[in-house]
Protein backbone atom coordinates (compact mmCIF):
# COMPACT_ATOMS: atom_id res chain seq x y z
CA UNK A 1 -17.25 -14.66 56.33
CA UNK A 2 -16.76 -11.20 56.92
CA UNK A 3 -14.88 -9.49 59.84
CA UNK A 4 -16.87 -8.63 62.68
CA UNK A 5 -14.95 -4.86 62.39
CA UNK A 6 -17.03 -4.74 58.75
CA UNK A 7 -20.40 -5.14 60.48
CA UNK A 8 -22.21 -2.19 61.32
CA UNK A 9 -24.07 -0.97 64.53
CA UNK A 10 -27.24 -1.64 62.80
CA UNK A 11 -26.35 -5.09 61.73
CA UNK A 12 -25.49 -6.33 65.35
CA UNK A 13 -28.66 -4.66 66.52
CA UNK A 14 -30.34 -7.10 64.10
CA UNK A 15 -28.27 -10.10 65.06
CA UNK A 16 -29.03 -8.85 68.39
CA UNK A 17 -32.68 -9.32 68.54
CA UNK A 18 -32.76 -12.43 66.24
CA UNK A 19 -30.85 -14.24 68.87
CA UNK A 20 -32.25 -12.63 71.84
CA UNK A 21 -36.41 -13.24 70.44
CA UNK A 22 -35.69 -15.73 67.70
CA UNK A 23 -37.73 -15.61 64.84
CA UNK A 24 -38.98 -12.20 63.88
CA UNK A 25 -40.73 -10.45 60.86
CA UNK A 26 -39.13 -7.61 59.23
CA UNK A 27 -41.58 -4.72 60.97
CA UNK A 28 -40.45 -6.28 64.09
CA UNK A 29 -37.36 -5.84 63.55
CA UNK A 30 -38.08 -2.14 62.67
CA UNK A 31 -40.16 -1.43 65.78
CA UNK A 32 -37.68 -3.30 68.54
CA UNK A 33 -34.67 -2.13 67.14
CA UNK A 34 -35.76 1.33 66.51
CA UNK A 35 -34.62 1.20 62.75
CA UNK A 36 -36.72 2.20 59.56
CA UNK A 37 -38.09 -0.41 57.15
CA UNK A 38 -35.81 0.32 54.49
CA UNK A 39 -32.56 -0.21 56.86
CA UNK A 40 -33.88 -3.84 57.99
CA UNK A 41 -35.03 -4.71 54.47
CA UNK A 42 -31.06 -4.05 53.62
CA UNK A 43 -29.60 -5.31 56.22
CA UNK A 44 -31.40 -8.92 56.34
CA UNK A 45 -30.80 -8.94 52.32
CA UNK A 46 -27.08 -8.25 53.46
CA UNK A 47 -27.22 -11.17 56.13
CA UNK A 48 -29.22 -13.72 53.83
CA UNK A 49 -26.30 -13.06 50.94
CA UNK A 50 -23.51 -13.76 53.72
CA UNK A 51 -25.44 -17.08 55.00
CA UNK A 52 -26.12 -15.73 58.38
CA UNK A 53 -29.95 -15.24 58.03
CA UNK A 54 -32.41 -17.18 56.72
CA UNK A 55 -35.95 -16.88 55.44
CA UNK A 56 -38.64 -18.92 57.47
CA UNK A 57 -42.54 -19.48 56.88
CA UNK A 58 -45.20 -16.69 57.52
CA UNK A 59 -46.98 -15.92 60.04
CA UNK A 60 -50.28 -13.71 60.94
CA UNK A 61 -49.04 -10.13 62.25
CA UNK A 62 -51.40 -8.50 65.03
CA UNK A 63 -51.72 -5.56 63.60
CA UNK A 64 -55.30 -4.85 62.77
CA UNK A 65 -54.98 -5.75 59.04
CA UNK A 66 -56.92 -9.20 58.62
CA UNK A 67 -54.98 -12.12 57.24
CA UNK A 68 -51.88 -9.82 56.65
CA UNK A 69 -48.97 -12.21 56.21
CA UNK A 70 -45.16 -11.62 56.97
CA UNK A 71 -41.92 -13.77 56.66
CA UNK A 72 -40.11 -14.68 59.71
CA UNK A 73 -36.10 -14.52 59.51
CA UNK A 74 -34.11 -16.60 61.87
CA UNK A 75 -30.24 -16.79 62.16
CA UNK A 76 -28.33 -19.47 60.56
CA UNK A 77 -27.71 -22.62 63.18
CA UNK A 78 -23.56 -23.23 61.15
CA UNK A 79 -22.93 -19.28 60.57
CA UNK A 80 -20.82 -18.43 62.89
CA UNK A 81 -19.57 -20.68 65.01
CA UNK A 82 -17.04 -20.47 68.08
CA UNK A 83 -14.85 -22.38 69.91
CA UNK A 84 -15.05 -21.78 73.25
CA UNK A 85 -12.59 -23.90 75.63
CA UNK A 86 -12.88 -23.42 79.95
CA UNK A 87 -10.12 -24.65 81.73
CA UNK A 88 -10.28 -25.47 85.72
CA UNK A 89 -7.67 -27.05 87.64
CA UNK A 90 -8.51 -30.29 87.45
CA UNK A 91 -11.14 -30.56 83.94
CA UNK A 92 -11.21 -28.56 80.33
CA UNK A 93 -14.23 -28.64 78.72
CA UNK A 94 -14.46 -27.81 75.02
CA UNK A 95 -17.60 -26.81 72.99
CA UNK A 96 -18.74 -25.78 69.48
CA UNK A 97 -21.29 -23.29 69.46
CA UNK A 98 -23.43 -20.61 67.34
CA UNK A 99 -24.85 -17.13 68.19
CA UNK A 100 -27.64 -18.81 69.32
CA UNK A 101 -25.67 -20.45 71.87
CA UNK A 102 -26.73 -23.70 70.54
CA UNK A 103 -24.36 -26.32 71.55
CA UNK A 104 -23.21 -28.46 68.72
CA UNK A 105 -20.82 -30.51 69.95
CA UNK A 106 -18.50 -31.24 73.22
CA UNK A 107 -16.06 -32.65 75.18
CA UNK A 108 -14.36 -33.45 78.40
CA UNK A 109 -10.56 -34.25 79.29
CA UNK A 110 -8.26 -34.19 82.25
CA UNK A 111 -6.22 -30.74 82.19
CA UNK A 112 -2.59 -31.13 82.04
CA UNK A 113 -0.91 -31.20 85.57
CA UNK A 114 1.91 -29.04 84.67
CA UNK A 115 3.56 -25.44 85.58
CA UNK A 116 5.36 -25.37 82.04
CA UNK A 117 4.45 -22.71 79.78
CA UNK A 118 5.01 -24.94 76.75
CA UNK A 119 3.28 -28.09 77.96
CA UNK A 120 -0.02 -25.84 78.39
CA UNK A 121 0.31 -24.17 75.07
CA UNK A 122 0.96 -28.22 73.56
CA UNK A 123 -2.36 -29.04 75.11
CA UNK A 124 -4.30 -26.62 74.19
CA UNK A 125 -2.61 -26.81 70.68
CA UNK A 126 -3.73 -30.54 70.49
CA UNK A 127 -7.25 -30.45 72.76
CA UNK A 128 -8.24 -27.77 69.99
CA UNK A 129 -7.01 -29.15 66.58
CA UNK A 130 -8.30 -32.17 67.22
CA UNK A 131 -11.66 -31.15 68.03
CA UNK A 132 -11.26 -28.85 65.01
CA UNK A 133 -10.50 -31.73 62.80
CA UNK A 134 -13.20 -33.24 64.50
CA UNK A 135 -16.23 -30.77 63.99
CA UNK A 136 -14.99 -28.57 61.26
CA UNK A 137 -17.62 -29.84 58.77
CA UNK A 138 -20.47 -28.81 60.78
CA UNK A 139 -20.11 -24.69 59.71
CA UNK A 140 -18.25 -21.94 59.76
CA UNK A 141 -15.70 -21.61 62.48
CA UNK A 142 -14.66 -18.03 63.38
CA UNK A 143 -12.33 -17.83 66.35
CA UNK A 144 -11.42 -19.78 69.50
CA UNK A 145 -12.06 -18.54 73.18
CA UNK A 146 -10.60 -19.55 75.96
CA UNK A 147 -10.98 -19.15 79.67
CA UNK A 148 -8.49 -20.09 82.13
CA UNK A 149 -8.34 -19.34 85.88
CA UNK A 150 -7.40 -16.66 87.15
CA UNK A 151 -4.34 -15.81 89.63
CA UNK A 152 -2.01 -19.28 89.46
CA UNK A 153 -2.46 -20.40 86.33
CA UNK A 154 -0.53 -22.02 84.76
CA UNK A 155 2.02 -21.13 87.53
CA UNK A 156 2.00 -19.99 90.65
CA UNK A 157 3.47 -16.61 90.13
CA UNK A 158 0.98 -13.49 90.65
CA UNK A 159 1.00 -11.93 87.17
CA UNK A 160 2.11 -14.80 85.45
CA UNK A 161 -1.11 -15.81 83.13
CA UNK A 162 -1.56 -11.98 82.67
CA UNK A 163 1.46 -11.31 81.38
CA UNK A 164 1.39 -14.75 79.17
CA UNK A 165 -2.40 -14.02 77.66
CA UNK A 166 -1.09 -12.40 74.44
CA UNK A 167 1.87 -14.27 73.64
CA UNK A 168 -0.86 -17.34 74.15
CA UNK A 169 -3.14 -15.74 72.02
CA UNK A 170 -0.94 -15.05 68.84
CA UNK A 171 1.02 -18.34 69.07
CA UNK A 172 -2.18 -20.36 68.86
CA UNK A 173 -3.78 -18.19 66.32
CA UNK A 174 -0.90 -18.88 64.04
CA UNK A 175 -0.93 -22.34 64.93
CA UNK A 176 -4.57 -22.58 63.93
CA UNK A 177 -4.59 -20.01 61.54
CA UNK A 178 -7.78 -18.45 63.21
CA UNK A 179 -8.96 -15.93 65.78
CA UNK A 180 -8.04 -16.97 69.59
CA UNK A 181 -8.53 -14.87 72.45
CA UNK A 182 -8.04 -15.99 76.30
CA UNK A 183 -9.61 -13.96 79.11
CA UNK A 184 -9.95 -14.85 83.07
CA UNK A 185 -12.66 -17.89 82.64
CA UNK A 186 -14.94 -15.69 85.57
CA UNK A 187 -14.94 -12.77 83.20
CA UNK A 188 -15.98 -15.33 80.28
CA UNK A 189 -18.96 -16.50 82.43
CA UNK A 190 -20.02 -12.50 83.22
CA UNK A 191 -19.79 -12.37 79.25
CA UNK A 192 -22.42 -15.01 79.36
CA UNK A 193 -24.69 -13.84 82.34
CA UNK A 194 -24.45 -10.27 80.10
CA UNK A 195 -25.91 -12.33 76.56
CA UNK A 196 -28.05 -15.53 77.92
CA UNK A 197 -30.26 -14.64 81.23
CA UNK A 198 -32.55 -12.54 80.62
CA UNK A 199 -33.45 -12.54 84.24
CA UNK A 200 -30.69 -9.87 85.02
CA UNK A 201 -30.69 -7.49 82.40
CA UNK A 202 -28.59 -4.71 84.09
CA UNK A 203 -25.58 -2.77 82.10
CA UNK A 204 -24.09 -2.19 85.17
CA UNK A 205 -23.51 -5.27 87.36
CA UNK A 206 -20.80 -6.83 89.41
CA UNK A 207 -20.73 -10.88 88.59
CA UNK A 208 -19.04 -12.94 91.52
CA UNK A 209 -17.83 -16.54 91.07
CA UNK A 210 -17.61 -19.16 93.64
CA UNK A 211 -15.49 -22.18 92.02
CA UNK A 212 -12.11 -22.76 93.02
CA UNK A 213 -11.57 -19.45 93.45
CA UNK A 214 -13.17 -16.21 93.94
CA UNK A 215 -13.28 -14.34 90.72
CA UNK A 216 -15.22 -11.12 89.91
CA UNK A 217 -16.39 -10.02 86.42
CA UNK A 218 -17.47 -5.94 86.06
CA UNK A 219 -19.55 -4.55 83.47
CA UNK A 220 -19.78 -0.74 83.27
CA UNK A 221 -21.67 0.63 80.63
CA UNK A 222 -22.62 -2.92 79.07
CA UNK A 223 -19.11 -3.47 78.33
CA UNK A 224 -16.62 -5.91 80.56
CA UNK A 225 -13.81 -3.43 82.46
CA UNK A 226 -11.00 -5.41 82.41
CA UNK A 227 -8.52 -3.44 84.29
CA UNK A 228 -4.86 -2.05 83.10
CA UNK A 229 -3.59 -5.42 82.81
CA UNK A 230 -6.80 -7.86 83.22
CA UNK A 231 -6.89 -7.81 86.93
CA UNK A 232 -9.68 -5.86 87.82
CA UNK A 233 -12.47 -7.26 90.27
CA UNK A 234 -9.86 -9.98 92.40
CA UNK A 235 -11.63 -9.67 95.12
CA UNK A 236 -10.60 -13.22 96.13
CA UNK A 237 -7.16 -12.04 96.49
CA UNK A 238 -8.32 -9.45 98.77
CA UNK A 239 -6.64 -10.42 102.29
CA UNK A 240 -9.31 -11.13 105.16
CA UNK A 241 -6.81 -12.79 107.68
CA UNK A 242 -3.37 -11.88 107.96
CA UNK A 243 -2.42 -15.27 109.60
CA UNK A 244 -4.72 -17.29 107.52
CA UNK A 245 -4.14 -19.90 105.25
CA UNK A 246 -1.29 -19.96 102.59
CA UNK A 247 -3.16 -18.69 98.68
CA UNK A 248 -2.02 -19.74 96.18
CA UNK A 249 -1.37 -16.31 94.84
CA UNK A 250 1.52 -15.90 97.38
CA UNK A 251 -0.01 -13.97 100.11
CA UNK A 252 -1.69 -15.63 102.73
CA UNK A 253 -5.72 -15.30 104.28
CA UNK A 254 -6.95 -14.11 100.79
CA UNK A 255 -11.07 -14.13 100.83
CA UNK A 256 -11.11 -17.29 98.63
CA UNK A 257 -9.15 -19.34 101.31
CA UNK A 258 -12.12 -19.30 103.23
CA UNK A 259 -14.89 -18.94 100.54
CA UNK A 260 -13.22 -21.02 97.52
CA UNK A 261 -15.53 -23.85 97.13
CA UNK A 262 -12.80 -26.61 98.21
CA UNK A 263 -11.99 -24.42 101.29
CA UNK A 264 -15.98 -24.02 102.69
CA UNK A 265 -15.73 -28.40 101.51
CA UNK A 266 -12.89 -28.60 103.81
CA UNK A 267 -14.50 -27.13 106.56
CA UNK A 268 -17.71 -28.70 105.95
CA UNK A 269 -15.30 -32.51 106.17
CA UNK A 270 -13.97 -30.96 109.40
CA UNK A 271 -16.60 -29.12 111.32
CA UNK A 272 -19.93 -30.38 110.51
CA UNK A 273 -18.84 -34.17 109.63
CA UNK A 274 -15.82 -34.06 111.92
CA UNK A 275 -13.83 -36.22 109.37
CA UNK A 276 -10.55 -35.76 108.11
CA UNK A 277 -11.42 -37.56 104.76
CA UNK A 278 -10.96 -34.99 102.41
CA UNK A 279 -11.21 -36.82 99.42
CA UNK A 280 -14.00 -35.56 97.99
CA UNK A 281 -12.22 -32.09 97.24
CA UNK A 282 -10.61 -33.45 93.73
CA UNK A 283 -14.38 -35.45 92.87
CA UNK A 284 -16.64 -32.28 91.41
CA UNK A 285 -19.84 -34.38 92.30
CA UNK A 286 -19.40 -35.06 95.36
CA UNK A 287 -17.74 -31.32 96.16
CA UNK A 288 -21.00 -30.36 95.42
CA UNK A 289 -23.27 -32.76 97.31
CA UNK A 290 -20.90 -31.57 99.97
CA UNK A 291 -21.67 -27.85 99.68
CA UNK A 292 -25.35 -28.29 99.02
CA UNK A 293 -25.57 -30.65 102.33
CA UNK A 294 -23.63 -27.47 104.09
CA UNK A 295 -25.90 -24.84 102.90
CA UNK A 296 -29.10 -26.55 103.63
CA UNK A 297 -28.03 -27.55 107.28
CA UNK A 298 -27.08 -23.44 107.69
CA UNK A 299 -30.71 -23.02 106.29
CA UNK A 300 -31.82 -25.25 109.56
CA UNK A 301 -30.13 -23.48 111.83
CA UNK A 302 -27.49 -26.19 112.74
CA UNK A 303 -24.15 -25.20 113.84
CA UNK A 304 -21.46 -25.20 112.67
CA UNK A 305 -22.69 -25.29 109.30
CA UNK A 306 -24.39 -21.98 110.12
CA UNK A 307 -20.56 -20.49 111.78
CA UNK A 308 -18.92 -21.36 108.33
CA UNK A 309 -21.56 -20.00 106.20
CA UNK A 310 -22.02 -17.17 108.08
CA UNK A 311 -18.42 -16.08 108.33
CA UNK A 312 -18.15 -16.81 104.35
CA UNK A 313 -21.01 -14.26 104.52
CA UNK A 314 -19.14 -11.51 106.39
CA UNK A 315 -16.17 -11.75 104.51
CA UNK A 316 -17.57 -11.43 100.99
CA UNK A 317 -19.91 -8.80 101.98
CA UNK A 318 -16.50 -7.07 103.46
CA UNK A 319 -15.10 -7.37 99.66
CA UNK A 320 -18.24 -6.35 98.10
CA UNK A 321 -18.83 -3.50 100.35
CA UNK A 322 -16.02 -1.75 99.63
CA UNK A 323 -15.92 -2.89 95.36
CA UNK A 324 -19.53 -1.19 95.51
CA UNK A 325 -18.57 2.07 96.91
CA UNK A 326 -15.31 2.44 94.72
CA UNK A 327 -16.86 1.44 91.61
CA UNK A 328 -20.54 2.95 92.41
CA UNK A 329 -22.18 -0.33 90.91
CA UNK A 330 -25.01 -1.94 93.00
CA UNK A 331 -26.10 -4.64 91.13
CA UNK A 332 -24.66 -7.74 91.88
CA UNK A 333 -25.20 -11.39 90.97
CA UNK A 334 -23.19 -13.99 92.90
CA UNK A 335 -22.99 -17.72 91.42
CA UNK A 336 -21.66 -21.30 92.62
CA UNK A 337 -23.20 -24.30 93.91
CA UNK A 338 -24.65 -23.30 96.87
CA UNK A 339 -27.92 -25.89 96.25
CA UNK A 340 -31.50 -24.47 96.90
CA UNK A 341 -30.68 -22.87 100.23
CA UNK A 342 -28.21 -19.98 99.01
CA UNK A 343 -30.36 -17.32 100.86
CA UNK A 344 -28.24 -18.19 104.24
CA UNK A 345 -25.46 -16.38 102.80
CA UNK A 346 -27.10 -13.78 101.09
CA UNK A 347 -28.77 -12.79 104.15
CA UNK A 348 -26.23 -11.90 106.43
CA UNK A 349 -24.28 -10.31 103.34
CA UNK A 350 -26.84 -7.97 102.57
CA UNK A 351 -26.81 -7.08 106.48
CA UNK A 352 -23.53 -6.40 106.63
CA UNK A 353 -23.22 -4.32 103.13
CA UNK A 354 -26.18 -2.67 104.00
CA UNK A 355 -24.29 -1.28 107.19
CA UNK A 356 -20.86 -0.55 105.83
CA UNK A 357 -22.53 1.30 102.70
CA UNK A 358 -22.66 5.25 102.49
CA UNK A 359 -25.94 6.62 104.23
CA UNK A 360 -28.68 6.29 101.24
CA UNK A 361 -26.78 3.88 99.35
CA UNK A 362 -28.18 0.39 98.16
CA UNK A 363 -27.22 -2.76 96.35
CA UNK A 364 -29.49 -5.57 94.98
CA UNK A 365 -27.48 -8.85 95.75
CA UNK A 366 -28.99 -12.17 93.38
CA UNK A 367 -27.66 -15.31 93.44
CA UNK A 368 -28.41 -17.26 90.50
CA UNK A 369 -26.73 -20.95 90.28
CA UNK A 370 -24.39 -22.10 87.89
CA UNK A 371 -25.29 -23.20 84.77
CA UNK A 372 -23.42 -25.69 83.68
CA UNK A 373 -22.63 -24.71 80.55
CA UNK A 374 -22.10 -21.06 81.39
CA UNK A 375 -18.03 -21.40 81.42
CA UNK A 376 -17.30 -22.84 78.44
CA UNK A 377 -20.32 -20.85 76.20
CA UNK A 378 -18.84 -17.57 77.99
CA UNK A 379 -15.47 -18.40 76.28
CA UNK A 380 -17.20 -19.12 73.21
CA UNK A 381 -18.93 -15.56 73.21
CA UNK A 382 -14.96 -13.87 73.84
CA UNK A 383 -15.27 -14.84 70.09
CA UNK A 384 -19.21 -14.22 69.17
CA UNK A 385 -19.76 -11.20 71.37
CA UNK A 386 -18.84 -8.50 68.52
CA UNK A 387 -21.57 -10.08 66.50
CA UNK A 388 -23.78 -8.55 69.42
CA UNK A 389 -24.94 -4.55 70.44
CA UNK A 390 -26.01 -3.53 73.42
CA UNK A 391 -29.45 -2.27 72.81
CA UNK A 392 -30.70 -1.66 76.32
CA UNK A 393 -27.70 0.72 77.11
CA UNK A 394 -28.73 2.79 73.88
CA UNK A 395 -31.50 3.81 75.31
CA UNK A 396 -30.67 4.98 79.04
C-alpha cells in the first residue's frame, strides 16, 4: 500500500471523484477532473495495479456516437481502510471504514471513567487491538483516527489533551505498528461535513457542534485551521456570564454552560417540566427526546421553553458574531439534536448577527442535524482524507 505522500495531485483528484460520483468511465474522469485522456488512462492503470480501483461493466455514453460503449471504474470496497474511534464522555464508538465511507464493521463500549493519562492510553490500546484482531481480515488497514473531546479531556486541566495529542499519537502508533492521529472529535466531524454532504459544499465554512460541549471546526481554503496548538474555534469556552456556572475548563459562565446539550436538558427538567429529576442527562436517548420536546414547544410559542432557547440563541450568535468578523468566514453550519424545529434558534441568531455584523456584511447560518455516524467516520477520514483533493477550491 503506498504512502499517501507518494500519491500525486492527479491521483487524489481521481480518487476524489470516484468516491464523490461513484462509478465513472474514463472520459468522465477526463472532463470532471479537468485532466487529459492519457493522464486518467495512467493513473487508473496505476490504481488497478495497487488494488484500489477496479474495472466494472459498460455502459452506453451520451455522447452522440450510437451504441458507443465505455468501462466504468469504481474504487475498491477493502483498499484502504481506516480506523476511526470517537470518544464522548460517557460512550466510544469504534468503526472500520473505506474511502467510500462504507461502514464495515462497529462497535460500542462504556469509556473509561478515569483522569489518568495511562488508563486512557490502556483503553484505547485494548478497544483498538482488539477490534483490529477482530476485523483485520476484511482489507487493508492504513491508520487509526481518533477524536476525543475537546477542553477536559482526559483531565480537567485547560491544555491538557493538547499538549498530550502527540505523545498519544506516537505511543499508540508504535504499539500498533500503524498510522494514528487524534484531533478534537468536533474538528473530526467538520472533516466529515467537508467529504460526505454534498448539501454544503463551501471551502470556507465555520462548523459548530452542539454535544456536550460547544466545539467549532474552521475550514479556510478547503483545509481545517487548526490553530498554533489545536485550539482554534473554542467558542464554547468563550465566557458569556461572569457569575455563571462553574466549566469544566476552569473558568466559569463559558457559552457551553448554557448551550451544552446537558445544560439546555437541565433547564428544560427545571423550567419547562419543573422537575428536579435530572436523570436523563447520563441516558443519550432520552437527552434527546428531552431537547427535541424543548425545541418544538419554543416552535409553539410556549414559555419558558421559548426564554431558554432564545437566550441559547443570543449567546451563540454573540460568539459567532464576533468569530465571523475576525476570521471573515460567513458560512456557517451549526449541528446537534435540536429535532425538526431547529429554526427557533436560528432565527433569533441570525437577528442578532445580522445586527452586530459590519454594515454590508452577511452570513448564511444552516443547521443540518447530526448524523449519527458523522463522529466516528470524521475520525476515520483524519486517516483517509490525504487520499482526497479539493477540486472545488482549484477552481475559484
Amino acid at each position: 500500500m503506498k504512502d499517501t505522500s507518494e500519491l500525486t495531485d492527479n491521483t487524489r483528484r481521481i480518487i476524489t471523484l470516484l468516491k464523490r460520483n461513484g462509478p465513472l468511465p474514463k472520459g468522465e474522469l477526463a472532463q470532471l477532473g479537468n485532466m487529459g485522456w492519457a493522464t486518467v488512462v495512467k493513473v487508473i492503470n496505476q490504481l488497478a495495479e495497487d488494488g484500489m480501483v477496479k474495472r466494472l461493466g459498460t455502459v452506453i455514453l451520451d455522447n452522440g456516437k450510437k451504441g458507443k460503449r465505455a468501462y466504468l471504474y469504481d474504487l475498491i470496497d477493502t483498499r484502504p481502510l481506516a480506523i476511526g474511534v470517537d470518544i464522548e464522555y460517557q460512550t466510544t464508538t469504534i468503526v472500520l471504514t473505506n474511502l467510500k465511507g462504507n461502514v464495515l464493521a462497529s462497535a460500542k463500549l462504556p469509556t473509561v471513567n478515569s483522569r489518568s493519562d495511562q488508563t486512557i492510553r490502556n483503553f484505547l490500546l485494548s478497544t483498538i487491538s482488539e477490534f483490529l484482531e477482530a476485523h483485520a481480515h476484511k482489507g487493508v488497514i492504513c491508520g487509526v483516527g481518533i477524536g476525543i473531546p475537546g477542553i477536559g479531556f482526559p483531565t480537567n486541566s485547560r491544555l491538557d489533551n493538547i499538549k498530550k495529542m502527540k505523545g498519544l499519537m506516537d505511543w499508540l502508533s508504535q504499539k500498533l505498528q500503524m498510522p494514528v492521529q487524534v484531533n478534537d472529535n468536533t474538528k473530526a466531524y467538520a472533516i466529515f461535513e467537508k467529504w460526505n454532504n454534498e448539501t454544503f459544499p463551501q471551502e470556507n465554512f465555520i462548523f459548530v457542534s452542539v454535544r456536550t460541549g460547544v466545539g467549532t471546526g474552521i475550514f479556510y481554503h478547503g483545509n481545517l485551521y487548526l490553530g498554533t496548538r489545536g485550539l482554534a474555534g473554542e467558542i464554547g469556552h468563550i465566557q458569556v456570564d461572569p457569575d455563571g456556572r462553574p466549566c469544566r475548563c476552569g473558568n466559569r459562565g463559558c457559552l457551553e454552560t448554557i448551550l451544552g446539550e446537558q445544560n439546555l436538558y437541565r433547564e428544560y427538567c427545571l423550567q419547562v417540566l419543573q422537575t428536579k429529576n435530572l436523570s436523563g442527562l447520563n441516558d443519550p436517548q432520552t437527552l434527546e427526546a428531552g431537547l427535541t420536546d424543548l425545541f418544538s414547544r419554543a416552535s409553539r410559542g410556549e414559555e419558558p421553553a421559548l426564554s431558554i432557547v432564545h437566550e441559547a440563541a443570543v449567546q451563540l450568535g454573540r460568539g459567532l458574531a464576533h468569530t465571523i468578523m475576525v476570521l471573515d468566514i460567513s458560512n456557517v453550519v451549526i449541528s446537534g439534536h435540536f429535532g425538526p424545529h431547529a429554526e427557533v434558534l436560528l432565527d433569533p441568531m441570525r437577528k442578532f448577527i445580522g445586527s452586530h455584523l459590519l454594515p454590508g456584511t452577511s452570513c448564511t447560518i444552516k443547521y443540518l442535524p447530526f448524523d449519527p455516524q458523522g463522529h466516528v467516520q470524521g475520525a476515520a477520514l483524519l486517516i483517509l482524507k490525504d487520499y482526497f483533493i479539493d477540486i472545488q477550491s482549484e477552481t475559484m
